[in-house]
C-alpha atoms as a PDB file:
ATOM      1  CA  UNK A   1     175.691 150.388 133.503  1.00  0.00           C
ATOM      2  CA  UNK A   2     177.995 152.081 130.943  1.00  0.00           C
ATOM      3  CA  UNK A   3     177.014 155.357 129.332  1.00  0.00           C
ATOM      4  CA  UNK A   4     175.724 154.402 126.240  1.00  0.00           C
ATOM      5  CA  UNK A   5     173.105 152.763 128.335  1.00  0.00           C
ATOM      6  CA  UNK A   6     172.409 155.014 130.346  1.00  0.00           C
ATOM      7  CA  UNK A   7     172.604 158.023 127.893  1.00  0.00           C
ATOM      8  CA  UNK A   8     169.612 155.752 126.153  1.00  0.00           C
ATOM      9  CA  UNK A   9     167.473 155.795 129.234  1.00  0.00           C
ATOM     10  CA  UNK A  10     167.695 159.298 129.644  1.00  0.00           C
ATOM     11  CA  UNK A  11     166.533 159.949 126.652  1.00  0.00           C
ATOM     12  CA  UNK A  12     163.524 157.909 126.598  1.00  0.00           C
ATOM     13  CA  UNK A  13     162.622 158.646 129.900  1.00  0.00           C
ATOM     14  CA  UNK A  14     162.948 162.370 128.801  1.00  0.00           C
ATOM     15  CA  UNK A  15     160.862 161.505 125.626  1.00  0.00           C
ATOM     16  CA  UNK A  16     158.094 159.978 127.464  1.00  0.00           C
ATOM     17  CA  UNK A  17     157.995 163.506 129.774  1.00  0.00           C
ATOM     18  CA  UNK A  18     157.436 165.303 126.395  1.00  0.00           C
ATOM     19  CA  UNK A  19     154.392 163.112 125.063  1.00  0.00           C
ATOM     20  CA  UNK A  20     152.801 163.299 128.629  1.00  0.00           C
ATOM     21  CA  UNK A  21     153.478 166.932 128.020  1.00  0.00           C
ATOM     22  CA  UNK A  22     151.710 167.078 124.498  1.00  0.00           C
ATOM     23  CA  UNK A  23     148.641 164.894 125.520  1.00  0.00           C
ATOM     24  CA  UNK A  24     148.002 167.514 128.025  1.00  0.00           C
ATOM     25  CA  UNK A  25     148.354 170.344 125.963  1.00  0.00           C
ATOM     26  CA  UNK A  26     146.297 168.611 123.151  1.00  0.00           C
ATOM     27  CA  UNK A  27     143.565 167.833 125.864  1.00  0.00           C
ATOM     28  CA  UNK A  28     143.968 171.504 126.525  1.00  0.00           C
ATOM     29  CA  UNK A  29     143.205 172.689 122.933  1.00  0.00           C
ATOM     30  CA  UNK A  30     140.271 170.083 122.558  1.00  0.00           C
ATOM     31  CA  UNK A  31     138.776 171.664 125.999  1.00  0.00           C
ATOM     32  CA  UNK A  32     139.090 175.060 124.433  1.00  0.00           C
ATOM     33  CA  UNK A  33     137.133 173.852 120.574  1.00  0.00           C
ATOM     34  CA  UNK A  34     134.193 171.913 122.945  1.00  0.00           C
ATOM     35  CA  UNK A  35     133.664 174.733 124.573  1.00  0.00           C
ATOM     36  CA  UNK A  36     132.909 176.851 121.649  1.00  0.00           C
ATOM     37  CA  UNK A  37     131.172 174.255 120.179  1.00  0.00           C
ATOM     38  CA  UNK A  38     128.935 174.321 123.232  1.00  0.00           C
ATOM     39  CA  UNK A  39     128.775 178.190 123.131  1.00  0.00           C
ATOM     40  CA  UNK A  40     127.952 177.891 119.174  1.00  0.00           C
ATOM     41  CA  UNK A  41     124.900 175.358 119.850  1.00  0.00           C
ATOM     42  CA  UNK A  42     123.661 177.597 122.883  1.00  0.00           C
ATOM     43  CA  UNK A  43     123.389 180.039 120.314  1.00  0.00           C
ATOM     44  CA  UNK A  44     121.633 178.305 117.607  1.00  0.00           C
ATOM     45  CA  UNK A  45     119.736 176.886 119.541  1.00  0.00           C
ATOM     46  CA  UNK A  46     118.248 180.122 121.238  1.00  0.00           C
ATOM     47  CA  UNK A  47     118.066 182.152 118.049  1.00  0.00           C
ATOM     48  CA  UNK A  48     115.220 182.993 115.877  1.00  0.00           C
ATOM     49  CA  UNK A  49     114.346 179.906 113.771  1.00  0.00           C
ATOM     50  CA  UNK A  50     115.463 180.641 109.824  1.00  0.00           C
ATOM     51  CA  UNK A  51     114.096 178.779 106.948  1.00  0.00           C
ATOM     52  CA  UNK A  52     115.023 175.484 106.845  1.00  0.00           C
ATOM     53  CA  UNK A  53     117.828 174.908 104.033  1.00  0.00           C
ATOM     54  CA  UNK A  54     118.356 172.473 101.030  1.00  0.00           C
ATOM     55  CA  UNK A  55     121.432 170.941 102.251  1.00  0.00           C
ATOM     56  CA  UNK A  56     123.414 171.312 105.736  1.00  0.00           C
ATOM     57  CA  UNK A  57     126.339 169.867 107.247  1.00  0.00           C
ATOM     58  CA  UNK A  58     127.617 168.659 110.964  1.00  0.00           C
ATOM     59  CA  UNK A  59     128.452 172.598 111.440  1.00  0.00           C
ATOM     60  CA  UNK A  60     124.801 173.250 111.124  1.00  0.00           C
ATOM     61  CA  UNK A  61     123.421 170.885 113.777  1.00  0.00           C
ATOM     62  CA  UNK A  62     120.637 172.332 116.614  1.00  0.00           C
ATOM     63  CA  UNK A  63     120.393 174.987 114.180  1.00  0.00           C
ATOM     64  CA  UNK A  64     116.693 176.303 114.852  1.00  0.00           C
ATOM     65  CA  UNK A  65     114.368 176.334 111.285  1.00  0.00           C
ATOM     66  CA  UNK A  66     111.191 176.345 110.270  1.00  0.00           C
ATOM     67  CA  UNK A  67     109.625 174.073 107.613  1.00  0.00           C
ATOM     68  CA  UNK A  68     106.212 174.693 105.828  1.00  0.00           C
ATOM     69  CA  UNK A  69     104.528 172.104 103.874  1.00  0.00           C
ATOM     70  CA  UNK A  70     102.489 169.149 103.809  1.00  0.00           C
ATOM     71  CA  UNK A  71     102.324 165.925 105.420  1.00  0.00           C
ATOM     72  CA  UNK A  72     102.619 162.508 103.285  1.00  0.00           C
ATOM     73  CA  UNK A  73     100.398 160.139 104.878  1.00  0.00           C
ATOM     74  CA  UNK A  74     100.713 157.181 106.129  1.00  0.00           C
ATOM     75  CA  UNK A  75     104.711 157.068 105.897  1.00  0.00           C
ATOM     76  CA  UNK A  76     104.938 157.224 109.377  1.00  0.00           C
ATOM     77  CA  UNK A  77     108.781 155.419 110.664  1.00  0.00           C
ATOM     78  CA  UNK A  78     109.012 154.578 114.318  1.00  0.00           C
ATOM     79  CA  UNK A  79     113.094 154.548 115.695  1.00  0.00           C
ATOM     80  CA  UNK A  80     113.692 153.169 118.791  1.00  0.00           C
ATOM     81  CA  UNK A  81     114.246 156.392 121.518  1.00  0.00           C
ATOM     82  CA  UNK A  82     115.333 156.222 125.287  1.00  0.00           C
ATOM     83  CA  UNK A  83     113.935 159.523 126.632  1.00  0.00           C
ATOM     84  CA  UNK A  84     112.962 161.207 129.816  1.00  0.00           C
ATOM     85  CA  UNK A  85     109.878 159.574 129.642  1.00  0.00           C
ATOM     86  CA  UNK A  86     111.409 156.386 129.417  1.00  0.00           C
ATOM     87  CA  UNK A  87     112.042 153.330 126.072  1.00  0.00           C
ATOM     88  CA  UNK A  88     109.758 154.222 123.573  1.00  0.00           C
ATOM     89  CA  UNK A  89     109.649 155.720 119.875  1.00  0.00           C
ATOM     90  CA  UNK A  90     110.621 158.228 117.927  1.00  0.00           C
ATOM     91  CA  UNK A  91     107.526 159.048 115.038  1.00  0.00           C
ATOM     92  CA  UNK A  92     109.302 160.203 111.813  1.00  0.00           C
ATOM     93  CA  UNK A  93     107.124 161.474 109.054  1.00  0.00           C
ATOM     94  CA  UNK A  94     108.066 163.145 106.161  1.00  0.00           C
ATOM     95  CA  UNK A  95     107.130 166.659 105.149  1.00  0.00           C
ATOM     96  CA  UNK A  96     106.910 167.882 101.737  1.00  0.00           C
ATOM     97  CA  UNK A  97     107.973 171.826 101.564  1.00  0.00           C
ATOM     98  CA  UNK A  98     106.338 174.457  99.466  1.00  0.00           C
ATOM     99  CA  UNK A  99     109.448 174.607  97.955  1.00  0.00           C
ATOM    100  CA  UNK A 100     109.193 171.025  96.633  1.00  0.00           C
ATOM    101  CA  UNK A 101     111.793 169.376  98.819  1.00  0.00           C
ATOM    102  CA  UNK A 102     110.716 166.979 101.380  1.00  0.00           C
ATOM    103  CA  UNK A 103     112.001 166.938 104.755  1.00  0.00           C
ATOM    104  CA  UNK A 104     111.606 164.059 107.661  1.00  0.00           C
ATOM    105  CA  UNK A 105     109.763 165.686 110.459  1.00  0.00           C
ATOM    106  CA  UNK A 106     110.699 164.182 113.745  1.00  0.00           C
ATOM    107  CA  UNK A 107     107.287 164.374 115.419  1.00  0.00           C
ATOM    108  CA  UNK A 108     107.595 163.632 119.040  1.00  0.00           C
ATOM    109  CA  UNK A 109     108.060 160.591 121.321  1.00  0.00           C
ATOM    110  CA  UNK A 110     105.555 157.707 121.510  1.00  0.00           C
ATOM    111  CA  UNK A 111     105.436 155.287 123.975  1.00  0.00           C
ATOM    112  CA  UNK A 112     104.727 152.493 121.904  1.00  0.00           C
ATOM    113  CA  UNK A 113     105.160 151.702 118.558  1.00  0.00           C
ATOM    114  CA  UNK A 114     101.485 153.527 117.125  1.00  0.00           C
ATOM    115  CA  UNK A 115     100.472 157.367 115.965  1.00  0.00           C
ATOM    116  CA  UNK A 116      98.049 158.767 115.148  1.00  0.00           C
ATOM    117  CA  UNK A 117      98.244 159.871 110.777  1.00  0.00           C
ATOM    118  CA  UNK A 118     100.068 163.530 110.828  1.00  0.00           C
ATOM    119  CA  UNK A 119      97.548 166.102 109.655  1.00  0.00           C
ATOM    120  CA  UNK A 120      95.196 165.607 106.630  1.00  0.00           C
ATOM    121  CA  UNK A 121      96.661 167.376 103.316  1.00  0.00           C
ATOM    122  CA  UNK A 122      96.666 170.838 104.398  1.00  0.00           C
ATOM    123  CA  UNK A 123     100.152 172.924 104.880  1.00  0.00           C
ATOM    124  CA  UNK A 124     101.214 172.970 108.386  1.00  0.00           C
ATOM    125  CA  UNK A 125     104.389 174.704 109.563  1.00  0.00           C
ATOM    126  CA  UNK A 126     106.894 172.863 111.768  1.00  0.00           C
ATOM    127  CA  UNK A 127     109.731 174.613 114.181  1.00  0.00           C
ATOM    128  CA  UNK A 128     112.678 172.548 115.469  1.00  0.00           C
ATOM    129  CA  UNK A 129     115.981 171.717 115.896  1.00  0.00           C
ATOM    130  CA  UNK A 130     117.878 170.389 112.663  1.00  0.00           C
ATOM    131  CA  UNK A 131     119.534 167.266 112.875  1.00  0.00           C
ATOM    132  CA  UNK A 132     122.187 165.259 111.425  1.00  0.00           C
ATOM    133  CA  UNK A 133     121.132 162.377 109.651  1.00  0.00           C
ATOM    134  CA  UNK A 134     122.381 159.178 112.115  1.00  0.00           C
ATOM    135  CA  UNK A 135     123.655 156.548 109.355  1.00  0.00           C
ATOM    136  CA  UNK A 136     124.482 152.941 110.273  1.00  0.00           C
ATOM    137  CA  UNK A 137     122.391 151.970 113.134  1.00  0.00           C
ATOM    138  CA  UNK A 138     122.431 152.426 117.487  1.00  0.00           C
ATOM    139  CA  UNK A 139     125.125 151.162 119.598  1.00  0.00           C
ATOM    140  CA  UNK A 140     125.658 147.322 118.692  1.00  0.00           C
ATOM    141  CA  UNK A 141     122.669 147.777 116.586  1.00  0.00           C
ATOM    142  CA  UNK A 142     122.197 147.727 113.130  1.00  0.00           C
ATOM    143  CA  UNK A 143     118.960 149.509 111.165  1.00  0.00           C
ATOM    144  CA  UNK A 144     116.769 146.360 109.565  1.00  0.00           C
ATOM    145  CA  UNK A 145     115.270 148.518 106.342  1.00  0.00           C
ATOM    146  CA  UNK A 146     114.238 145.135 104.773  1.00  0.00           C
ATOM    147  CA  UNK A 147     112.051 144.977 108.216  1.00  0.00           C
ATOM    148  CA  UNK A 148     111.571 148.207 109.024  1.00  0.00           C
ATOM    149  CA  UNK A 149     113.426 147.894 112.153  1.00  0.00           C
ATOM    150  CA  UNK A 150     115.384 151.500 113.105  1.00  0.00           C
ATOM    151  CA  UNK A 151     117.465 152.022 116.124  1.00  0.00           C
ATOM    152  CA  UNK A 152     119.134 155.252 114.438  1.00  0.00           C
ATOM    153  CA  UNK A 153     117.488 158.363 112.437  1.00  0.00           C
ATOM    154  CA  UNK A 154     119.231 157.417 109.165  1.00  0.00           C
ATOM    155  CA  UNK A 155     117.747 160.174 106.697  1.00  0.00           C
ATOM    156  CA  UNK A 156     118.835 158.482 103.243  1.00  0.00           C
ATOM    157  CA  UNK A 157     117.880 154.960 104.564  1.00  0.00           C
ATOM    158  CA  UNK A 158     114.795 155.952 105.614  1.00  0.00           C
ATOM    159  CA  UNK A 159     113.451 157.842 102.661  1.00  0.00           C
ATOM    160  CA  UNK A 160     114.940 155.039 100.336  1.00  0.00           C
ATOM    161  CA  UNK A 161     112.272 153.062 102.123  1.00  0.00           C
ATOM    162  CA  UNK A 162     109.398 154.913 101.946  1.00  0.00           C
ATOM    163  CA  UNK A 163     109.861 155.863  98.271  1.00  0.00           C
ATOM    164  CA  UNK A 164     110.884 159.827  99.164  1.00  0.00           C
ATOM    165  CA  UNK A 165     113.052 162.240  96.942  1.00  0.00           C
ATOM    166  CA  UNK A 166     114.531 164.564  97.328  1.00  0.00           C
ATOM    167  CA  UNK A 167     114.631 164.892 100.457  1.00  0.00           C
ATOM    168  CA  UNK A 168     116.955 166.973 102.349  1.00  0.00           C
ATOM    169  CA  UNK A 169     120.282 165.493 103.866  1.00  0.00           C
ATOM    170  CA  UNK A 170     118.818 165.894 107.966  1.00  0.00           C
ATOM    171  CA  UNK A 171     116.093 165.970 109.613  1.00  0.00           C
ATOM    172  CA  UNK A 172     113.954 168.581 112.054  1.00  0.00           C
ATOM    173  CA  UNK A 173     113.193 167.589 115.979  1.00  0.00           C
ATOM    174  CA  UNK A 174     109.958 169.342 116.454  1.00  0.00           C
ATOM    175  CA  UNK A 175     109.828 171.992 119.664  1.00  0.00           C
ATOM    176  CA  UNK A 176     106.798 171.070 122.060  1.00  0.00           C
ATOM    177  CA  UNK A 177     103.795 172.117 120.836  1.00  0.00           C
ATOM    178  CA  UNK A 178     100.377 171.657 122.651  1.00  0.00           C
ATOM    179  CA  UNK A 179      99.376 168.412 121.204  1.00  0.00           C
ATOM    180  CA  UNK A 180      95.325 166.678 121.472  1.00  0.00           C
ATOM    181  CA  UNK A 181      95.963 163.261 123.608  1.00  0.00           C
ATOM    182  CA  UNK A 182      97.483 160.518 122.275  1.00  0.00           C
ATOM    183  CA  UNK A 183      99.851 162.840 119.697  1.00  0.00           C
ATOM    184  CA  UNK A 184     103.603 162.593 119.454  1.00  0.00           C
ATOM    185  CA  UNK A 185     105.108 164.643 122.032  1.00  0.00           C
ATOM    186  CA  UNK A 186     107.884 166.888 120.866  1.00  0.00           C
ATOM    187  CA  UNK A 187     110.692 169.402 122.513  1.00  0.00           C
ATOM    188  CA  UNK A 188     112.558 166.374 123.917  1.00  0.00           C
ATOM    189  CA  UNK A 189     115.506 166.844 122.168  1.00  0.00           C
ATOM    190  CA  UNK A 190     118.852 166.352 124.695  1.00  0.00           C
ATOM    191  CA  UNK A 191     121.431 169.027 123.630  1.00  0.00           C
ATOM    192  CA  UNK A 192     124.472 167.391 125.944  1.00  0.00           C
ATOM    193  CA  UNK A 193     128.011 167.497 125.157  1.00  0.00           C
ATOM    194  CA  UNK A 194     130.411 165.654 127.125  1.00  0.00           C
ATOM    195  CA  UNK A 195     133.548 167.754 128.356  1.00  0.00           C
ATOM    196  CA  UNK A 196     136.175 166.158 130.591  1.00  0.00           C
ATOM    197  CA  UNK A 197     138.755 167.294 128.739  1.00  0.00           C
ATOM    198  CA  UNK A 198     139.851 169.561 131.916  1.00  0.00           C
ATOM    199  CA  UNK A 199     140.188 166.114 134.001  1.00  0.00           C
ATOM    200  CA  UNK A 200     142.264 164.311 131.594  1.00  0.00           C
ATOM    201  CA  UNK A 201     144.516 167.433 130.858  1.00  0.00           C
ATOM    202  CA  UNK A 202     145.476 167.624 134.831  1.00  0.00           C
ATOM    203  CA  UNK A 203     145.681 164.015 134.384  1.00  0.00           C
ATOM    204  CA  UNK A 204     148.335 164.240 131.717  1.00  0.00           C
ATOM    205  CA  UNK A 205     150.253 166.841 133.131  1.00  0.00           C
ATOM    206  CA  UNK A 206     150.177 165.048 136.788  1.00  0.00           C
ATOM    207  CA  UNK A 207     151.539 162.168 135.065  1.00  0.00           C
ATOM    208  CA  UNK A 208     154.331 164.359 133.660  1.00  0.00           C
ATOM    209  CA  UNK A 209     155.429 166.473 136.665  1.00  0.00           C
ATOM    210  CA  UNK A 210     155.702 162.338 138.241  1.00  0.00           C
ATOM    211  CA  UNK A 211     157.739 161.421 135.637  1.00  0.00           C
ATOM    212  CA  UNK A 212     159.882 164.001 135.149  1.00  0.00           C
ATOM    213  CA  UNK A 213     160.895 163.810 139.385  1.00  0.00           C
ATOM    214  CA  UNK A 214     161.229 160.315 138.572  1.00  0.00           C
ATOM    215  CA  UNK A 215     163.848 161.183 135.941  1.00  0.00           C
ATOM    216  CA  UNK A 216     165.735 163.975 138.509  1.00  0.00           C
ATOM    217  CA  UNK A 217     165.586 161.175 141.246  1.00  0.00           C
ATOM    218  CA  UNK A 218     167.366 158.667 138.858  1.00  0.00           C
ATOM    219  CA  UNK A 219     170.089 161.512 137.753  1.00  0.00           C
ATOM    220  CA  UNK A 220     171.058 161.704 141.453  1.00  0.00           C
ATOM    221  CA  UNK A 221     171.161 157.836 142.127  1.00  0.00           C
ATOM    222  CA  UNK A 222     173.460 157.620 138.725  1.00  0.00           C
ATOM    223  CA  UNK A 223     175.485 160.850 139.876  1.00  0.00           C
ATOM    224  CA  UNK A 224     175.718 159.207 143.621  1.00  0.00           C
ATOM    225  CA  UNK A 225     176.816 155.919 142.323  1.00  0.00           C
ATOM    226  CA  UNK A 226     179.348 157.305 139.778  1.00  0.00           C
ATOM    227  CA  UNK A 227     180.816 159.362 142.773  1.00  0.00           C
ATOM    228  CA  UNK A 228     180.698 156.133 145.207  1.00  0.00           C
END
């Protein structure tokens, strides 16, 4: 093998050490922003509720409001949901506030695809978790508005079809609330964020310690056989 050859392995050997390297370190940073994220949420979510907002962005999500307003009937919209207590749906309704915004409500779970009308006209306050509006569609699954067919909580889809503006840019999973039978239930909200940026980190760097003794061993073979 002559040394321009070699010289060339070295250095990609020695190049692939350094992005095993970097992919650890950047798994490393990404642990470090999920687990404030996580902290951040934790914190929303057990705070005081504030008045829910105009607008909001992704930063804002499981922040805990509080809407006051009135129900529009019968614009109930029923998203497919996979819960604790099993397939089932999710009853949307949306809420007109005092302030003369309207925001979907996400009442509660439903086992099948009926509710009962939200309250009569008369203001009702709602607390909850806001949400960020889910555009597109569920895994493999696209929303049907033509058919009124939802597998995602897609806020400006949704109020396009039931004839709503304004309406505010996310929408508000109700807490659990005693409820007469038969009622959406709420408070099922899953607040989960995966994290196994630790495993692939150790994975990385495992994979680089390897491959940098693989690169030592092959120095001494090349040193052996240049001194043979």
């Amino acid at each position: 093998m002559t040394a321009r050859a070699r010289a060339a392995i070295g250095l990609a050997w020695l190049l692939a050490v350094a992005a095993l390297l970097a992919l650890g370190t950047w798994q490393v940073q990404r642990r470090a922003w999920k687990l404030d994220l996580i902290a951040k949420v934790e914190a929303r979510i057990h705070a005081p509720p504030v008045p829910a907002p105009r607008t909001a962005t992704g930063d804002d999500a499981y922040l805990r409001v509080v809407a006051r307003g009135t129900y529009l009937a019968c614009s109930n919209t029923f998203v497919q949901a996979s819960t604790i207590r099993g397939p089932g749906w999710w009853v949307l309704t949306p809420l007109r506030e005092t302030t003369g915004i309207t925001v979907l409500i996400n009442r509660g779970f439903m086992p099948t695809r009926t509710a009962p009308p939200p309250p009569g006209p008369v203001t009702v306050t709602v607390t909850g978790l806001l949400r960020v509006s889910e555009p597109g569609g569920g895994f493999l699954r696209s929303n049907d508005p033509a058919r009124d067919r939802w597998y995602s909580r897609d806020v400006t889809a949704i109020a396009a079809k039931r004839g709503v503006a304004p309406v505010a840019p996310y929408f508000i999973d109700a807490d659990a609330s005693p409820n007469a039978p038969g009622q959406p239930v709420g408070g099922l909200t899953v607040v989960q964020f995966a994290n196994s940026h630790l495993v692939y980190a150790i994975t990385w760097y495992t994979l680089a310690i390897m491959a940098a003794a693989g690169f030592l061993y092959w120095l001494r073979l090349t040193h052996a056989e240049d001194a043979a």
